[in-house]
Protein backbone atom coordinates (compact mmCIF):
# COMPACT_ATOMS: atom_id res chain seq x y z
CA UNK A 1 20.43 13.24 0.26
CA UNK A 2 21.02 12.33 -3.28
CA UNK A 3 21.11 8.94 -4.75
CA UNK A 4 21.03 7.79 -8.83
CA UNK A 5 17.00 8.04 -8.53
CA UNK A 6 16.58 11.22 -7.69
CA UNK A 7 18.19 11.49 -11.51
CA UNK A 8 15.76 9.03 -13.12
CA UNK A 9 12.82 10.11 -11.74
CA UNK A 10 14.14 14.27 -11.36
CA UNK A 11 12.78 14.33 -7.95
CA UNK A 12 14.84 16.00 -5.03
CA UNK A 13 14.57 13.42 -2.32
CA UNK A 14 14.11 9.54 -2.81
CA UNK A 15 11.16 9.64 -0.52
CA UNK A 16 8.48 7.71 -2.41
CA UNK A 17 4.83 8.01 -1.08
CA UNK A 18 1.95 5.81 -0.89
CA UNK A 19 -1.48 6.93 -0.59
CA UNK A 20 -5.22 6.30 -1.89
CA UNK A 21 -5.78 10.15 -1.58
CA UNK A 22 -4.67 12.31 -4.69
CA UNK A 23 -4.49 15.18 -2.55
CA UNK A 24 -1.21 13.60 -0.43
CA UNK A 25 0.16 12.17 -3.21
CA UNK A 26 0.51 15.76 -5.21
CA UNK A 27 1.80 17.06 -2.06
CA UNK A 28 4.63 14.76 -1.81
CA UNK A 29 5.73 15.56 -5.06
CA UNK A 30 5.63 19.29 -4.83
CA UNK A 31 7.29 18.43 -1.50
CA UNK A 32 10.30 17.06 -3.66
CA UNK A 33 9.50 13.51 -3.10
CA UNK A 34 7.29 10.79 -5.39
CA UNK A 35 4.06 10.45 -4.47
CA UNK A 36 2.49 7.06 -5.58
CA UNK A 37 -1.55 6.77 -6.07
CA UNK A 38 -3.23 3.49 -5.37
CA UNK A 39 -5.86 2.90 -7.73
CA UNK A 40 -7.22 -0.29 -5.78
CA UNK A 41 -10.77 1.34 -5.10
CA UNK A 42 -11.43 3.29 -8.48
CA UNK A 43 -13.08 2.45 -11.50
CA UNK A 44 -10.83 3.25 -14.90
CA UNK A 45 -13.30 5.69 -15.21
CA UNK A 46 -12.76 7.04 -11.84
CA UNK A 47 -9.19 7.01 -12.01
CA UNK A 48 -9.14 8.92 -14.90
CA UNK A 49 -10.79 12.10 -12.77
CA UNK A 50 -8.30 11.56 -10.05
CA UNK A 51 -5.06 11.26 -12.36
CA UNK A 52 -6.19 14.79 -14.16
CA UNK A 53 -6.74 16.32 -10.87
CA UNK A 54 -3.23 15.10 -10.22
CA UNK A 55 -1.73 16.74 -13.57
CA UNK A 56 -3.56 19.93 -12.56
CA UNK A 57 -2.41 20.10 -8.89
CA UNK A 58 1.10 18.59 -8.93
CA UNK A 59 2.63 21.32 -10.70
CA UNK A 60 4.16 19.11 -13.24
CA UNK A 61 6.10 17.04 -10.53
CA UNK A 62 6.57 13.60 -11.14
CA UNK A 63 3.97 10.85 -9.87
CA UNK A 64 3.36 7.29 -9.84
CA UNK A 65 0.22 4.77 -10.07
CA UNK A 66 0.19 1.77 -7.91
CA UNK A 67 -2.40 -0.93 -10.09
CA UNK A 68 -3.01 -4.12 -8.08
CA UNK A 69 -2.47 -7.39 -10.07
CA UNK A 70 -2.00 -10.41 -7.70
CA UNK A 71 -0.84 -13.73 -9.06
CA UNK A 72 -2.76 -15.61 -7.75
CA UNK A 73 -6.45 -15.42 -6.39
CA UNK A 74 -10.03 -16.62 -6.98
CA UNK A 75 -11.31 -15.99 -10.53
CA UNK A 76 -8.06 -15.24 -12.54
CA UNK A 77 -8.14 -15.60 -15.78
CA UNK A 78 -11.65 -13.83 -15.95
CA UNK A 79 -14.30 -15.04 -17.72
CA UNK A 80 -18.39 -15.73 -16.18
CA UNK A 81 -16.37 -17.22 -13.26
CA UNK A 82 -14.61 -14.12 -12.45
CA UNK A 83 -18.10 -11.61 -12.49
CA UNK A 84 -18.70 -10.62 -9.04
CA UNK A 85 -22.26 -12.31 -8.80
CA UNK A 86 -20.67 -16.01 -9.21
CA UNK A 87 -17.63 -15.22 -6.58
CA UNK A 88 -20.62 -14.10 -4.25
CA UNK A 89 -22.12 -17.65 -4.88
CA UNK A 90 -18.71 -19.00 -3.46
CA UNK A 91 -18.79 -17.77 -0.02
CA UNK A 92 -20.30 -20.33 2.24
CA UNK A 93 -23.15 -19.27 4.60
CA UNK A 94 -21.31 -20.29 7.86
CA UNK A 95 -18.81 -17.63 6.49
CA UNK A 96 -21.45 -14.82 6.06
CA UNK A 97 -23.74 -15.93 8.94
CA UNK A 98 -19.98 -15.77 11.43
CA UNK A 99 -19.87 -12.30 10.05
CA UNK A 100 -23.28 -11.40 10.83
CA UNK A 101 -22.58 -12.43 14.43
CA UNK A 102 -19.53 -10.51 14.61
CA UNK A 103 -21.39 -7.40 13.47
CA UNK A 104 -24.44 -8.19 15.43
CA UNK A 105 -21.75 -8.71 18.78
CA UNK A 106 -20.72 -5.57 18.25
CA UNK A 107 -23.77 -3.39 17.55
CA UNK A 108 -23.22 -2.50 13.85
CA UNK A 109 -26.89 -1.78 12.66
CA UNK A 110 -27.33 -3.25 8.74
CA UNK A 111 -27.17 -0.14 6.03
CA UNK A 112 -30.47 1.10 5.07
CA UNK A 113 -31.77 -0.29 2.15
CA UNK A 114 -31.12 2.94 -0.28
CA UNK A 115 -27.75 3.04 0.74
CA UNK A 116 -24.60 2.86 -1.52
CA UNK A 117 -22.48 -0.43 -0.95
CA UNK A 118 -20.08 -0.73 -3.38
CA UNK A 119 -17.73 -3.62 -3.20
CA UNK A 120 -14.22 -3.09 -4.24
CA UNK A 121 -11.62 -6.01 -3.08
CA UNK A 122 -7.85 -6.71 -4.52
CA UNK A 123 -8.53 -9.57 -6.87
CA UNK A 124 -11.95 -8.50 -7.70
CA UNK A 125 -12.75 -7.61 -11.01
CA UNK A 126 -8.51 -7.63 -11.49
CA UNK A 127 -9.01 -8.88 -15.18
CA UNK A 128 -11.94 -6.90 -16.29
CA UNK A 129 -10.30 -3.31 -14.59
CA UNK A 130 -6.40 -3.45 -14.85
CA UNK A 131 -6.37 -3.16 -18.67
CA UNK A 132 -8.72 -0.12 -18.13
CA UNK A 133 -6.63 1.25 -15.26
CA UNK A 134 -3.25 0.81 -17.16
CA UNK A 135 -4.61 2.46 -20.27
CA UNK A 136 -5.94 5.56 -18.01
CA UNK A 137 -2.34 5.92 -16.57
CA UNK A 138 -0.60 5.25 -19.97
CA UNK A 139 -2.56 8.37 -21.00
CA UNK A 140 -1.21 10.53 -17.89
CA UNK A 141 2.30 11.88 -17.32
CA UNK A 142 3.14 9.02 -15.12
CA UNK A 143 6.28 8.16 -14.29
CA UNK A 144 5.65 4.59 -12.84
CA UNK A 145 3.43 2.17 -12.33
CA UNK A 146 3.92 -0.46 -9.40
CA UNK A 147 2.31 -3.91 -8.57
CA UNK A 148 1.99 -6.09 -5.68
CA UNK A 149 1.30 -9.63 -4.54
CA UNK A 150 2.97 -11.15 -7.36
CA UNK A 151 5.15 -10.20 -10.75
CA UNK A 152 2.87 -7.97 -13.06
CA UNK A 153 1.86 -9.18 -16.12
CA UNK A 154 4.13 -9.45 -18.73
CA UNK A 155 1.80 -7.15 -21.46
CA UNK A 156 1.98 -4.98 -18.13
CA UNK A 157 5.45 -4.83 -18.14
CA UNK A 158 6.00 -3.99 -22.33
CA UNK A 159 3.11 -1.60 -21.99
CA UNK A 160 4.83 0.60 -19.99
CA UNK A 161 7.97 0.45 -20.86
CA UNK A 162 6.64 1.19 -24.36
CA UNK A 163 5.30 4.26 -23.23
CA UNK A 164 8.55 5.12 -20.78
CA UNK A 165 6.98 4.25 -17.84
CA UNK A 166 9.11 2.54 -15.54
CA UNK A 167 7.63 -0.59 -13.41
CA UNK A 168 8.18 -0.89 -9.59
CA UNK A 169 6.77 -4.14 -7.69
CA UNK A 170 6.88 -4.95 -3.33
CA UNK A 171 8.63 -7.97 -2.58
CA UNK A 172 9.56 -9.70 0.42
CA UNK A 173 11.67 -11.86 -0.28
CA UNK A 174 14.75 -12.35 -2.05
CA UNK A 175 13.20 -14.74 -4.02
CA UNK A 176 10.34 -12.93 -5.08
CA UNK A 177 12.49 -9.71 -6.29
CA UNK A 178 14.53 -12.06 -8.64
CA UNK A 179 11.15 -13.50 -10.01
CA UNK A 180 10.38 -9.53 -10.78
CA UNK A 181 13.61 -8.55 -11.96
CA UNK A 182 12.89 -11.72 -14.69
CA UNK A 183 9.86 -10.58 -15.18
CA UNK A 184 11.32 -7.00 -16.52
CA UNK A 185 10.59 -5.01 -13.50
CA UNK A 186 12.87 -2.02 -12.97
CA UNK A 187 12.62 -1.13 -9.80
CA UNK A 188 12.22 -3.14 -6.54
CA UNK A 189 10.68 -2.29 -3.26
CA UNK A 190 11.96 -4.25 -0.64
CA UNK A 191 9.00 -4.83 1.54
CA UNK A 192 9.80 -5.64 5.44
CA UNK A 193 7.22 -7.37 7.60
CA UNK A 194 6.65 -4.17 10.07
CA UNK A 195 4.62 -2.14 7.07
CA UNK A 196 1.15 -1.96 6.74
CA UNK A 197 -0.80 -3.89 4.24
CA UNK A 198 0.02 -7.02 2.53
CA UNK A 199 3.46 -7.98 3.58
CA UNK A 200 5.69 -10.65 4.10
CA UNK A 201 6.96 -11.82 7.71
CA UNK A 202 11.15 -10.87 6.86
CA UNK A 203 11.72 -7.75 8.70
CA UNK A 204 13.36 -5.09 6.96
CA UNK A 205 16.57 -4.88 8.70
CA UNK A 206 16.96 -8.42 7.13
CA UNK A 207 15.38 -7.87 3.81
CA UNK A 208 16.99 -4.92 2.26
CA UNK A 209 20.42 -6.12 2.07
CA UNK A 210 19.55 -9.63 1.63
CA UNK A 211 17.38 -7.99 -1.77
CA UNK A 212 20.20 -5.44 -3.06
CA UNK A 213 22.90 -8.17 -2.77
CA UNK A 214 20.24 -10.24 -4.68
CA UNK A 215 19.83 -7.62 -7.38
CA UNK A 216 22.68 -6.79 -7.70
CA UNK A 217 23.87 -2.72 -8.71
CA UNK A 218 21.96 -2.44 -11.95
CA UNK A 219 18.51 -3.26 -9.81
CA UNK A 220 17.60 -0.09 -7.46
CA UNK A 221 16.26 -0.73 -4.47
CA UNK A 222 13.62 1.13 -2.19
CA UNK A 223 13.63 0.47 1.61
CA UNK A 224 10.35 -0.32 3.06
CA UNK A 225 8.26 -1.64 6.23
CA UNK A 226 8.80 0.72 9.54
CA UNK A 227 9.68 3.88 7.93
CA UNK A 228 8.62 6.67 9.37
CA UNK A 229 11.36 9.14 10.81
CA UNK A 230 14.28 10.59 8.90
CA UNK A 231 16.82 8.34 11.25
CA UNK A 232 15.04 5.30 9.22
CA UNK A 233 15.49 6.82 5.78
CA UNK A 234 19.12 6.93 6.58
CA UNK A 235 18.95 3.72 7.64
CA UNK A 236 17.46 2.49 4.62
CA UNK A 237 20.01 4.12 2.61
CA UNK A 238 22.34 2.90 5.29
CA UNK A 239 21.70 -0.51 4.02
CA UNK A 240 21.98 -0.17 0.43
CA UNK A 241 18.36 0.82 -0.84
CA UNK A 242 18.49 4.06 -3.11
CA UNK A 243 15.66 5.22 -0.97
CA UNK A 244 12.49 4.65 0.68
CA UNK A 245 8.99 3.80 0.15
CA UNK A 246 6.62 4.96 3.16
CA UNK A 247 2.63 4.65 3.07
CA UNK A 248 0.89 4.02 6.78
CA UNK A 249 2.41 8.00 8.24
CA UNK A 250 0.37 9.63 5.22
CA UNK A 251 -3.02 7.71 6.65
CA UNK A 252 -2.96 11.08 9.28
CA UNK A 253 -1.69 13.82 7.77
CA UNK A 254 -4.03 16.88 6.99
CA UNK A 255 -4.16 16.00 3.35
CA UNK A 256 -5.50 12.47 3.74
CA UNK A 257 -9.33 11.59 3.51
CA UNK A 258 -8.80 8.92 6.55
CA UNK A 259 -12.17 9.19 8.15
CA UNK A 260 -11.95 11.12 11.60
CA UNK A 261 -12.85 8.19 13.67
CA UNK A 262 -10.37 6.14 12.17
CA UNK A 263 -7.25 8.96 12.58
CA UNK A 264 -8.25 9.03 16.47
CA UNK A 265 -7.66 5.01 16.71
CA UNK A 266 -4.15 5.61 14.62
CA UNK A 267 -3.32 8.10 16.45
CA UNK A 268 -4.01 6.44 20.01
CA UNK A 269 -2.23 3.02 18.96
CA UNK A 270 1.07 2.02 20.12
CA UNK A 271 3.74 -0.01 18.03
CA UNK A 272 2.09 -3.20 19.20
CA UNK A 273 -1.41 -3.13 18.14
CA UNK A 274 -1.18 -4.18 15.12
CA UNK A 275 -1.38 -7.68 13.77
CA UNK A 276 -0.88 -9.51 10.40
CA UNK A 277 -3.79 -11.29 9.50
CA UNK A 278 -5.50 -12.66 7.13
CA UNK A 279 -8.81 -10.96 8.02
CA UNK A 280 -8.98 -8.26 5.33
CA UNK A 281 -8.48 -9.77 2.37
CA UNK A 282 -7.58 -13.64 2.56
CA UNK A 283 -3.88 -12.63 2.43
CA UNK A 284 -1.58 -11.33 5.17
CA UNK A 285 -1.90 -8.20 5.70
CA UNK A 286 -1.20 -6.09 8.68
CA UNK A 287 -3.14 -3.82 10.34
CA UNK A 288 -4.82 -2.63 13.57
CA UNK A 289 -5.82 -5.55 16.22
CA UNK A 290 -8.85 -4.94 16.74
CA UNK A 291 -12.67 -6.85 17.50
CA UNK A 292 -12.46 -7.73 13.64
CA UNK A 293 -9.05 -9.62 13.20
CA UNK A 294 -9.67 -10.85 16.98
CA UNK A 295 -12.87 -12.62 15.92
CA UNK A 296 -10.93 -14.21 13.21
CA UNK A 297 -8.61 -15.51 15.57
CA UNK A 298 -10.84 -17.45 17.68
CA UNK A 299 -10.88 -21.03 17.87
CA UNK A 300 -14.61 -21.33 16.51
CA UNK A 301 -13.90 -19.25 13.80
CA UNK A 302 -13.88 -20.04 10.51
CA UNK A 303 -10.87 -20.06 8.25
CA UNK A 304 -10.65 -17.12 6.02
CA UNK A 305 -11.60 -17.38 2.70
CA UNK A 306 -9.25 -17.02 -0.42
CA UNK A 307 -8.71 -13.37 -2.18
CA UNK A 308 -10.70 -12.26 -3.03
CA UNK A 309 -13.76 -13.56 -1.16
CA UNK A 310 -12.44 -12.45 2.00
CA UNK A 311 -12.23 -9.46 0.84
CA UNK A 312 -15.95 -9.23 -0.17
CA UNK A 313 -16.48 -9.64 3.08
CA UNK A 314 -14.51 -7.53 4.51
CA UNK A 315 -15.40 -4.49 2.62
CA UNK A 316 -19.38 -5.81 2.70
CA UNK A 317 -19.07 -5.46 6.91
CA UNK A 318 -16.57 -2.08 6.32
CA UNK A 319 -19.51 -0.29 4.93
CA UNK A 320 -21.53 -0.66 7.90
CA UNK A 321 -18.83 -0.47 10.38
CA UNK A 322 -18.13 2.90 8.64
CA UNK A 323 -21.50 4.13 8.79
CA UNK A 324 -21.63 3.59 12.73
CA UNK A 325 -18.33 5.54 12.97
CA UNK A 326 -17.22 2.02 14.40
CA UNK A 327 -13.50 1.73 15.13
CA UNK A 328 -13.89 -2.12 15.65
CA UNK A 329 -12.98 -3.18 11.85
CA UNK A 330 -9.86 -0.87 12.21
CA UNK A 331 -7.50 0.07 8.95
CA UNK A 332 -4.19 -1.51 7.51
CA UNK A 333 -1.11 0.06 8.90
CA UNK A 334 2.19 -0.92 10.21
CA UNK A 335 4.06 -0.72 13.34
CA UNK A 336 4.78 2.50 12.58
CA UNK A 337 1.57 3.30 13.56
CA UNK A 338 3.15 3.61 17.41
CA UNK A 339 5.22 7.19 16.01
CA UNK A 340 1.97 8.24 14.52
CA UNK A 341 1.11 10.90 17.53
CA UNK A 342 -0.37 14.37 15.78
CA UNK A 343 -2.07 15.07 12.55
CA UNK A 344 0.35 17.64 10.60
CA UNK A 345 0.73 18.75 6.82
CA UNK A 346 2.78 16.61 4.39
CA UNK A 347 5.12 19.14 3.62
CA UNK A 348 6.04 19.33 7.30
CA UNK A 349 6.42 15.51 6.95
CA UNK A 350 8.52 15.51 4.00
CA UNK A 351 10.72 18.45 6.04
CA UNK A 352 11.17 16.51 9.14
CA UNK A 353 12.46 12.96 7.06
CA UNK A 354 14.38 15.00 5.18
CA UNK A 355 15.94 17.34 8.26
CA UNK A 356 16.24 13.92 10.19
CA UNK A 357 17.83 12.12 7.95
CA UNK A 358 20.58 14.61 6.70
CA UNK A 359 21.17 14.95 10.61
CA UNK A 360 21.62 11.42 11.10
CA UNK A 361 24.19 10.99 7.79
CA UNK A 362 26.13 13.61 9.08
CA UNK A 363 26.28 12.49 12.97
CA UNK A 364 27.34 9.06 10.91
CA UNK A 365 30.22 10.75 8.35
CA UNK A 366 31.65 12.36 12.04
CA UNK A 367 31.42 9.20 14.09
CA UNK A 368 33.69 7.45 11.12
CA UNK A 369 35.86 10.64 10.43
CA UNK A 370 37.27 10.61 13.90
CA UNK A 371 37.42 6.66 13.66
């Protein structure tokens, strides 16, 4: 299982990796496969300590960073308008009083008063951190750096290719991956609306060719959205991605800090409880359905607010929801989630795509042999 990025990256298999844990994404790439850290939740200072753990645990493997820069949300451009304490002023009370009443409905006790409640939402703080957070991975041995909800920036872009970084960005649409390519973005993930997170509504059976026809052969492509066994790496592959890009099946491996109560729900739901929503962070993103994206759904509800005010919100009530070991707020994750059945190690992981996909090309190359 060999394809032209396995050269330009020197990995073994072109099974990229997703995760917020370092540990998983070091394991992936001593597993032969590209693991990807997303930085969303740490400080440049923070990231910093979990890139050098990285170097020293990854046994000079290949890694990437994944920086969140969305186009568009509330605050861009930065400035007083952008500081945290003025986008709190923006959320209206019926919002944060419908919130209350959710958590109140549900038995989620407040946090006590000397507890730590840091706030960390995509679009918050975007133009104060990502300079920080590019210049942390700039000074690491990283191999990409990726984006989402919108074409990086274009300093972004001549940053890292400066540095010989490549750049990587989740589309999904064929639309959107010609507005990266433009933008000088050298690798495309080709987003499909089963993954987990924010994601378009294009599944990926449709996407991928759609996106490498759009491309064209100079523009790899990376398969994503419902990938989880090696029969849907070959698939990817199948339809003319260069390889894969998987995130929700590293939420419950052994390596991941997914807290316990929140493995037990993955691990329980079934392909169809999840639902895209717009609960989590003003943007669609799927995840579990649970109390949380249900009470958003009802007809008194209130509309969700913009990124990244819904996001305050959300990660506001996820501190206490975490604290009561309260499975009602749920986690993003895709419809994958269903195939999710048993925590195991990533290396077993990466050996049963890999096994399962080799199996699959070769059950394939026989079918058309005797054609």
């Amino acid at each position: 299982m060999h394809t032209p990025l396995c050269d330009r990256f020197g990995i073994e298999f072109p099974i990229f990796a997703f995760s917020h844990c370092r540990d998983v994404v070091a394991a992936v790439s001593q597993a032969g496969g590209f693991g990807v850290l997303g930085a969303l939740a740490f400080t440049p200072e923070e990231l910093e300590i979990e890139l050098k753990w990285i170097d020293e645990h990854v046994g000079a493997k290949p890694y990437g960073v994944d920086l969140v820069m969305p186009a568009k949300y509330v605050g861009k451009g930065g400035g007083d308008a952008a500081t945290f304490a003025n986008l709190e002023k923006l959320i209206p009370d019926a919002h944060r009083k419908y919130v209350e009443q959710i958590l109140e409905d549900l038995g989620v006790p407040p946090l006590p008063e000397d507890a730590e409640a840091r706030v960390r939402a995509p679009g918050l703080d975007v133009d104060a951190n990502a300079p920080g957070q590019m210049e942390v991975a700039l000074a690491h041995p990283t191999k990409l750096v990726v984006n989402a909800l919108g074409p990086p920036p274009p300093e972004v872009v001549r940053q890292a290719h400066d540095h010989g970084i490549q750049v990587a960005a989740l589309v999904g649409s064929r639309e959107h991956a010609l507005k990266q390519v433009a933008q000088g973005v050298d690798l495309i993930v080709a987003q499909g609306g089963e993954a987990g997170g924010h994601t378009g509504d294009v599944a990926t059976m449709v996407l991928v060719p759609e996106v490498v026809d759009a491309v064209g052969p100079n523009v790899p492509v990376l398969a994503a959205g419902g990938i989880g066994c090696g029969r849907q790496v070959a698939a990817g592959l199948a339809l003319g991605a260069q390889g894969v890009w998987t995130g929700s099946i590293w939420l419950t491996v052994g390596e991941a800090e997914t807290q316990p109560f929140i493995v037990d729900a993955l691990l329980k739901a079934g392909t169809r409880d999840t639902v895209r929503s717009r609960a989590m962070t003003g943007k669609p993103a799927r995840q579990l359905r649970t109390a949380w994206t249900e009470a958003w759904e009802r007809e008194d509800a209130p509309k969700p607010l913009p990124m990244p005010l819904q996001g305050i919100l959300y990660v506001e009530a996820a501190h206490r929801f975490v604290r009561a070991r309260s499975v009602a707020l749920g986690s993003p994750v895709g419809q994958i989630v269903g195939r999710m059945n048993s925590v195991r190690s990533t290396r077993d992981v990466m050996f049963d795509l890999v096994s399962e996909a080799v199996d699959a090309q070769e059950r394939l190359a026989a079918m058309f042999a005797r054609a």
